[in-house]
Protein backbone atom coordinates (compact mmCIF):
# COMPACT_ATOMS: atom_id res chain seq x y z
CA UNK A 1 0.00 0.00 0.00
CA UNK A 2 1.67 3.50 -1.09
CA UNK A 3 2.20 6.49 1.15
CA UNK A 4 -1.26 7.98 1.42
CA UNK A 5 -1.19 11.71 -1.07
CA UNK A 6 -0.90 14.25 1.06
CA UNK A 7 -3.74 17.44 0.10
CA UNK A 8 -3.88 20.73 1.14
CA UNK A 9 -7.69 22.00 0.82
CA UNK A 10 -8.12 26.06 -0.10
CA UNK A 11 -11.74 27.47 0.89
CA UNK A 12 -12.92 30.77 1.57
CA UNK A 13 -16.36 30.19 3.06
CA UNK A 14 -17.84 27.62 5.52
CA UNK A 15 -15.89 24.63 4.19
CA UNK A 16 -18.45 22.28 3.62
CA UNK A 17 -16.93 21.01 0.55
CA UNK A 18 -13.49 20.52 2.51
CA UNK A 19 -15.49 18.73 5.14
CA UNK A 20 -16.82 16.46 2.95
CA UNK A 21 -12.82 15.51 2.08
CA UNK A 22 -11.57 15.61 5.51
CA UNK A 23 -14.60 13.15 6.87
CA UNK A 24 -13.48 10.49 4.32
CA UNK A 25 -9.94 11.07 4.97
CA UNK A 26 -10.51 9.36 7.90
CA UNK A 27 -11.94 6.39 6.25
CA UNK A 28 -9.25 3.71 6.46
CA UNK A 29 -9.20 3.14 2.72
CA UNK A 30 -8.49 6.62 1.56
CA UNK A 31 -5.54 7.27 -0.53
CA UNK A 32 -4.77 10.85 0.54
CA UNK A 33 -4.98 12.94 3.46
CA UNK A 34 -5.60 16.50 4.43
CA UNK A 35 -2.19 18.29 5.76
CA UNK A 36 -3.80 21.98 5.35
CA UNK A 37 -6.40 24.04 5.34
CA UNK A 38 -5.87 27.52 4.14
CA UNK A 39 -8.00 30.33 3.29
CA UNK A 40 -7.71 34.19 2.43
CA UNK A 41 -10.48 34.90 5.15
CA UNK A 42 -8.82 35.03 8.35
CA UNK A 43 -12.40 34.05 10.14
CA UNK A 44 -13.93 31.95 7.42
CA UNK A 45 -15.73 28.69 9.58
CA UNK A 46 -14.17 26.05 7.68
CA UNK A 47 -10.77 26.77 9.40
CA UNK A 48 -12.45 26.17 12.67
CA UNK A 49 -13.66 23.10 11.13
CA UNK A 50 -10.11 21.89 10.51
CA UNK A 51 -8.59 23.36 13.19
CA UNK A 52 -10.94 21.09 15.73
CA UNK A 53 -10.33 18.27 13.49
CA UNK A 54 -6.04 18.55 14.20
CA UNK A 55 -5.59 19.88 10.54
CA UNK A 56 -3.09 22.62 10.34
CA UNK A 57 -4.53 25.91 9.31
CA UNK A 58 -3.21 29.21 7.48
CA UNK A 59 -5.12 32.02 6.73
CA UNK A 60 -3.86 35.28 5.11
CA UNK A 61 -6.07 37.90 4.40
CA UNK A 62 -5.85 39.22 0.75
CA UNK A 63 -7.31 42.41 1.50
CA UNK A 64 -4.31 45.33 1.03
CA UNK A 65 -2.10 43.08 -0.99
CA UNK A 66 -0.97 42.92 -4.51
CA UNK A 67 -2.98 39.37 -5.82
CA UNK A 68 0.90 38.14 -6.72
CA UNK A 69 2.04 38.94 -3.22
CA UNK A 70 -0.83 37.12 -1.53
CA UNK A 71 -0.79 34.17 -3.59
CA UNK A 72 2.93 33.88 -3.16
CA UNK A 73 2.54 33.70 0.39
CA UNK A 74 -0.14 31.15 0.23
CA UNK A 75 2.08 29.48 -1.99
CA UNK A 76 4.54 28.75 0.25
CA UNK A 77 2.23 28.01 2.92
CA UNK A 78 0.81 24.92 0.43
CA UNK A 79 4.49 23.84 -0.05
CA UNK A 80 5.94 23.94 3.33
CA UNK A 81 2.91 21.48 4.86
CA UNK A 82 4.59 18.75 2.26
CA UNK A 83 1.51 18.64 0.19
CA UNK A 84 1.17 17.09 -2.60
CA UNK A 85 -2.46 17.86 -4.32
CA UNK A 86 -4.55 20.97 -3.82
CA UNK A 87 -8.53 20.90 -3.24
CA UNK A 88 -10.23 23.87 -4.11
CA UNK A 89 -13.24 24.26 -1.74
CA UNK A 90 -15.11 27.21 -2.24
CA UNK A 91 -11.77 29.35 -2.83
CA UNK A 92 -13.32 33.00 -4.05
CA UNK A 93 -10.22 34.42 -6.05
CA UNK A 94 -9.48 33.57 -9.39
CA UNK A 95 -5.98 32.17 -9.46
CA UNK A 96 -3.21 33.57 -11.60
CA UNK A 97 -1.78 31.93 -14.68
CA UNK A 98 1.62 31.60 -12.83
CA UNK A 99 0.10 30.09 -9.66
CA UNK A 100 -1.62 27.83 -11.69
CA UNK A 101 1.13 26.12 -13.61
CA UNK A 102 3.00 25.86 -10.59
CA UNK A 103 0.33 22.92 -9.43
CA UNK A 104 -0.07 21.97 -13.04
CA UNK A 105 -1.73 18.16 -13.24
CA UNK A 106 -2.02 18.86 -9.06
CA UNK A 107 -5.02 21.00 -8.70
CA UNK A 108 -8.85 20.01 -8.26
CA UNK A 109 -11.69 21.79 -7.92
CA UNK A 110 -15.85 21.25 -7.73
CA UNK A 111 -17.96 23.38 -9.74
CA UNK A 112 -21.91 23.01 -9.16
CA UNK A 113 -22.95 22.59 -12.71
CA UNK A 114 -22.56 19.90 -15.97
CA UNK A 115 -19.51 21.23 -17.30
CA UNK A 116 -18.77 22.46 -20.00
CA UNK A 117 -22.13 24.05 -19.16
CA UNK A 118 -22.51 27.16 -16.87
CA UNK A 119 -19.13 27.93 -16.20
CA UNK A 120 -18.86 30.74 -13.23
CA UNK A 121 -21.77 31.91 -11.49
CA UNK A 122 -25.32 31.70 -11.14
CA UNK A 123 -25.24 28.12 -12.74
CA UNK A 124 -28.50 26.72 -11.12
CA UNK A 125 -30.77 29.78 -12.04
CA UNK A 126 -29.09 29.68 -15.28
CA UNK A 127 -29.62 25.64 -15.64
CA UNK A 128 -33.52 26.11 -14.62
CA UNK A 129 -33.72 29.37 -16.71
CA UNK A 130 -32.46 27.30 -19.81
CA UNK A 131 -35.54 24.72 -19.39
CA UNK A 132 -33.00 21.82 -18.54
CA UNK A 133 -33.71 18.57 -17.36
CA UNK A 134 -31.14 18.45 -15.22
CA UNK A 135 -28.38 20.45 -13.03
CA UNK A 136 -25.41 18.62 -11.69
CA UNK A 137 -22.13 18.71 -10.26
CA UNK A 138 -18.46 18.29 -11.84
CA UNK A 139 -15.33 17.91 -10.59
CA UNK A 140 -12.29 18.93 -13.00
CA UNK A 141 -8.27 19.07 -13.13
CA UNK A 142 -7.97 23.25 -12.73
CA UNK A 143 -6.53 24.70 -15.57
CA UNK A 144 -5.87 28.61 -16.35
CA UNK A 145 -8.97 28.50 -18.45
CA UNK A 146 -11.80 28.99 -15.68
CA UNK A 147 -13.98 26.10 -15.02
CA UNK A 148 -12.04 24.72 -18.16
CA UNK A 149 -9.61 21.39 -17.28
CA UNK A 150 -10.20 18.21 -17.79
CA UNK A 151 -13.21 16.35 -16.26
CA UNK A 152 -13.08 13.60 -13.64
CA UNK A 153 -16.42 12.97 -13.00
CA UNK A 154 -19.98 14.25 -12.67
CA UNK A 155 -22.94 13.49 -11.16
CA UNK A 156 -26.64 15.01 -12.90
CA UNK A 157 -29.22 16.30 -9.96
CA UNK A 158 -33.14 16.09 -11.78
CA UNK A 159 -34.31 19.71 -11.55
CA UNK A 160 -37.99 19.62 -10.07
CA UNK A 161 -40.96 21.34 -11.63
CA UNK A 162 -41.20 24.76 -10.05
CA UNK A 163 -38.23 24.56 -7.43
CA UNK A 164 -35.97 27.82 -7.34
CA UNK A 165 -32.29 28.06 -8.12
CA UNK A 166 -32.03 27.85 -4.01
CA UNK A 167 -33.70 24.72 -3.79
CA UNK A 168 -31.70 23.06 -6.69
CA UNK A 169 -28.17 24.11 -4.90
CA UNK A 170 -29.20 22.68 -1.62
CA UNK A 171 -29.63 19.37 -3.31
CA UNK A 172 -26.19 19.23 -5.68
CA UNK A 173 -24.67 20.43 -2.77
CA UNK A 174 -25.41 16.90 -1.13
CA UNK A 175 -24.11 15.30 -4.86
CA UNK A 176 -20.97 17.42 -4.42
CA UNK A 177 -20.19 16.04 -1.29
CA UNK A 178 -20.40 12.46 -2.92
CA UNK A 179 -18.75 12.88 -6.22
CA UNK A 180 -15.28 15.52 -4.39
CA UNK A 181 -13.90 12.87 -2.16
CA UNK A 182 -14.27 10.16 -4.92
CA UNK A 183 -12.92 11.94 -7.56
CA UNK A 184 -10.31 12.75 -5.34
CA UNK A 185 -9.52 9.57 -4.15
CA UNK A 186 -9.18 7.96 -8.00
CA UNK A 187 -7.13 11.13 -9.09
CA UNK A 188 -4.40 10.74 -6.27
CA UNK A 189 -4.52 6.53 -7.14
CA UNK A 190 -3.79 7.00 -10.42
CA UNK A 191 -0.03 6.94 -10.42
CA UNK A 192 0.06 3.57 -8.13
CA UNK A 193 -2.58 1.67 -10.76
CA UNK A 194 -1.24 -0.40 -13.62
CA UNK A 195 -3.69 0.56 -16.24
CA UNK A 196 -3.31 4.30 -15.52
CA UNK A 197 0.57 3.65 -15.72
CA UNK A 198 -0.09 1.26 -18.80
CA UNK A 199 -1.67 3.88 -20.95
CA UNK A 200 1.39 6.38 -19.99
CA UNK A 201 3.81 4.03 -21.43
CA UNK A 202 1.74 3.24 -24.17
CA UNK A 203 1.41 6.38 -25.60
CA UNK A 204 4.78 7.21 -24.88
CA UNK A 205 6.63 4.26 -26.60
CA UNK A 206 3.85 4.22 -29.35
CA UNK A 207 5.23 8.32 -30.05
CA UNK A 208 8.34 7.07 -31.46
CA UNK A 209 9.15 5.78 -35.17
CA UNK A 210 7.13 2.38 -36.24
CA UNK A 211 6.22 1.15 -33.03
CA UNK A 212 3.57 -1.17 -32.51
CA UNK A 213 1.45 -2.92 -29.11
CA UNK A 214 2.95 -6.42 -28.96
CA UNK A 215 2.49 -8.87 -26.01
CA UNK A 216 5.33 -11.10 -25.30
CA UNK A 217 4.28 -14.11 -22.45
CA UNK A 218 1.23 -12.39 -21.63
CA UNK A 219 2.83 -9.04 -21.21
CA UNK A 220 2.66 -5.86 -22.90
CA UNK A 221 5.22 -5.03 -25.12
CA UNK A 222 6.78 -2.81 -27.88
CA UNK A 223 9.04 -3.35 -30.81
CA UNK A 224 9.37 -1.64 -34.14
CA UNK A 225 10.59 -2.70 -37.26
CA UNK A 226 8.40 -4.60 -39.15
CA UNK A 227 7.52 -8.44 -39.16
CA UNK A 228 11.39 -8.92 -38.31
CA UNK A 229 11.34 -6.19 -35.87
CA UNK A 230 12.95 -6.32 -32.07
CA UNK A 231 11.45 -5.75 -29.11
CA UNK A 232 12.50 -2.24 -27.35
CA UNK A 233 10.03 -1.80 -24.16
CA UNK A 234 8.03 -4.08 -21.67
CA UNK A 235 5.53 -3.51 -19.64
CA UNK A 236 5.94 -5.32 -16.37
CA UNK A 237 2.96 -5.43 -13.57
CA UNK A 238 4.44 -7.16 -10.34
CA UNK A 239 5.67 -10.31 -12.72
CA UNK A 240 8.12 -13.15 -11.69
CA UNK A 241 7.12 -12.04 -7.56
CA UNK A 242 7.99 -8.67 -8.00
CA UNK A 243 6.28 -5.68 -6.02
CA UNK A 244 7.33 -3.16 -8.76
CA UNK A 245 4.85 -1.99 -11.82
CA UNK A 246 7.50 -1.26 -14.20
CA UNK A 247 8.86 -0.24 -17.71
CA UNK A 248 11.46 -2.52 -18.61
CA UNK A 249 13.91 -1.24 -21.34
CA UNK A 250 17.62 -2.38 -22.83
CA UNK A 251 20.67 -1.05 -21.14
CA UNK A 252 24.41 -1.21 -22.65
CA UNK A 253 25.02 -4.45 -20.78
CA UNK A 254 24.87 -5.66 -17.37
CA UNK A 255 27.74 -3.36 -16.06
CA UNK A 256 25.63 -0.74 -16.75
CA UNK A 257 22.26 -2.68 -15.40
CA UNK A 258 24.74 -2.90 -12.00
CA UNK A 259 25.92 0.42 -11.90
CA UNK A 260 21.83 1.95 -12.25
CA UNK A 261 20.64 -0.77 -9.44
CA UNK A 262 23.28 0.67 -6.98
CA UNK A 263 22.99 4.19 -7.39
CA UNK A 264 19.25 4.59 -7.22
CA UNK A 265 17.18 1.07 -5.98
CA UNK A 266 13.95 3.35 -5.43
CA UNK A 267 14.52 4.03 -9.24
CA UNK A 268 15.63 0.84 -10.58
CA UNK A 269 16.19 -2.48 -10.06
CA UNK A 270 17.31 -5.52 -12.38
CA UNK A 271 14.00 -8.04 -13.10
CA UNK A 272 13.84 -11.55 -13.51
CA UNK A 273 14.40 -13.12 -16.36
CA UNK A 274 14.97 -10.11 -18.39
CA UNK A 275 18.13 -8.68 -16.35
CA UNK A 276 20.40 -11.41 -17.36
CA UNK A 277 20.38 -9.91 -20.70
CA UNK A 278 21.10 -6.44 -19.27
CA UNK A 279 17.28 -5.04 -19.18
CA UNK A 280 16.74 -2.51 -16.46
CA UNK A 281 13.30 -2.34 -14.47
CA UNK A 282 12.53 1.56 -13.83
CA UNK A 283 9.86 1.51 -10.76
CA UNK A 284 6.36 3.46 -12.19
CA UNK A 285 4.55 3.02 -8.69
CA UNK A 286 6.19 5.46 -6.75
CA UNK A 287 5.89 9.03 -5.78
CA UNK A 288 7.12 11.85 -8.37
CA UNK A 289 7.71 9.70 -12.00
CA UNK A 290 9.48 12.13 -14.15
CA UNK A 291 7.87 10.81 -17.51
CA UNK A 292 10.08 13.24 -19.36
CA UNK A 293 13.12 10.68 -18.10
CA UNK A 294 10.83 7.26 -19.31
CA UNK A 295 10.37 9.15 -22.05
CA UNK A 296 14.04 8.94 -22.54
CA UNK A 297 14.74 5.64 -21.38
CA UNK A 298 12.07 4.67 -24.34
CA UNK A 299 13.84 6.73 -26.67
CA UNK A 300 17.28 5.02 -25.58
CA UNK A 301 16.10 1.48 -25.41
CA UNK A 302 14.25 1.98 -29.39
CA UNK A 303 17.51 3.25 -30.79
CA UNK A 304 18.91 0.50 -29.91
CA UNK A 305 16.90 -2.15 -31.77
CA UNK A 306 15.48 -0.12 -34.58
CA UNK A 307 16.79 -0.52 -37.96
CA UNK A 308 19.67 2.00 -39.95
CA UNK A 309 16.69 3.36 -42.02
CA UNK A 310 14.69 4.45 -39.10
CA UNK A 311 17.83 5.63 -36.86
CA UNK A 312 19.17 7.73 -39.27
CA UNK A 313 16.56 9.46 -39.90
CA UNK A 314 15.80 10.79 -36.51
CA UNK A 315 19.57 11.56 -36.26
CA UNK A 316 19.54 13.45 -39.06
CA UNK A 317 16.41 15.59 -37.90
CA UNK A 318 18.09 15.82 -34.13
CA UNK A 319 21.00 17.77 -36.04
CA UNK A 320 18.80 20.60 -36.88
């Protein structure tokens, strides 16, 4: 079982929303837990919330600052409590673009409509205004574009026949508090669950010249080449006894498999079967992948089996 995620939660109001995290936090289950609550109104109620709970608060008024000033202080608040994902609970400011990218791929929020409908305010007036069967609730990867990132779920709320915009928020409130901590929970799993990891590699080794899906024993694999091709990549889910999910790729030799093993085991490590012929395991369920170095390894490991006609092309463009 991996480390649970750790998330800091940013809210503004009474922290409902954040509640509705930090209650199944405490389930034994949950992947993640809440390391922070922090909010630009000093006296906002869902600080007290945490606060009797044993979560760490911070609170920093915005009020008198420059936006890039505050939100560099909250900034560093997020960072120093360790966390690892942010939960937007009922935050009122609209983040900047730089804030933003800094929790790129890290950053969740609910929104109390069926996105891409109703972005912003006002949704449930504007849902029942509309004539729609239905309001809802959605809960997205935050992007700069508001209201705008990826979806990870959504649950529809049936509007009733002559109920007000009030009425209809009390009731996808209750959804919301279903659908966050879900959501939540499958979005900080991700990087510990094979097929998550599977489809990473997959598009990844599938990016690079004549590459096709091959299984090999059961496995997924890679090779390019043609009907004589080799095989360049494996895809290796806790095989031969092993606790690792892994990317197995082609090294220079077993020197080298040695050398990677001892520098960095919580990186590598030399698999059955495959490391007698100098293939190196690199460990995909563990905290903080950098796909930019599988992507690498991939790159490294194809090069190596591909033919002349293939290589030499993509040397030839690398020169320019």
């Amino acid at each position: 079982m991996p480390e649970k995620a750790k998330v800091a939660a940013l809210l503004s109001g009474t922290g409902t929303t954040m509640s509705s995290l930090l209650y199944a936090a405490k389930l034994a289950d949950c992947p993640y837990e809440l390391v922070l609550v922090a909010s630009n109104v000093p006296d906002a109620p869902g600080l007290k919330i945490a606060d009797a709970e044993g979560i760490a608060t911070f609170a920093l008024d915005h009020r008198g600052l420059q936006r890039e000033d505050h939100e560099a202080a909250m900034d560093a608040a997020l960072r120093a409590s360790g966390a690892d994902y942010l939960a937007l609970c009922g935050y009122m400011r609209i983040l900047t673009p730089g804030f933003v990218e800094g929790w790129a791929g890290r950053m969740v929020n609910t929104h109390p409509s069926l996105l891409p409908k109703y972005k912003g305010l006002d949704t449930h007036a504007r849902a029942i205004a509309a004539g729609d069967s239905h309001g809802g609730c959605s809960v997205h990867v935050v992007t700069a574009e508001l209201d705008g990132g990826p979806l990870l779920g959504q649950v529809p709320v049936a509007i009733v026949p002559g109920e007000t915009a009030e009425m209809l928020g009390r009731r996808v409130l209750l959804a919301e508090y279903q659908l966050y901590p879900r959501m939540l929970a499958e979005y900080v799993s991700r990087p510990y669950r094979a097929d998550w990891l599977l489809e990473r590699v997959r598009e990844l080794a599938l990016a690079l010249p004549e590459a096709e899906d091959r299984d090999s024993h059961g496995a997924p694999g890679w090779r390019t080449g043609g009907k004589s091709g080799k095989y360049f990549a494996y895809f290796n889910d806790q095989h031969h006894g092993s606790e690792h999910i892994a990317l197995l790729v082609k090294t220079d030799g077993p020197d080298e498999l040695a050398a990677l093993v001892e520098r960095d085991p919580s990186t590598y490590f030399r698999p059955a079967y495959y490391g007698a012929s100098g293939w190196v395991g690199i460990i995909l369920n563990r905290p903080g992948v950098d796909w930019n170095h599988v992507a690498g390894w991939l790159q490294r490991s194809w090069r190596q089996v591909a033919p002349r006609r293939l290589t030499g092309l993509m040397d030839a463009a690398e020169e320019f």
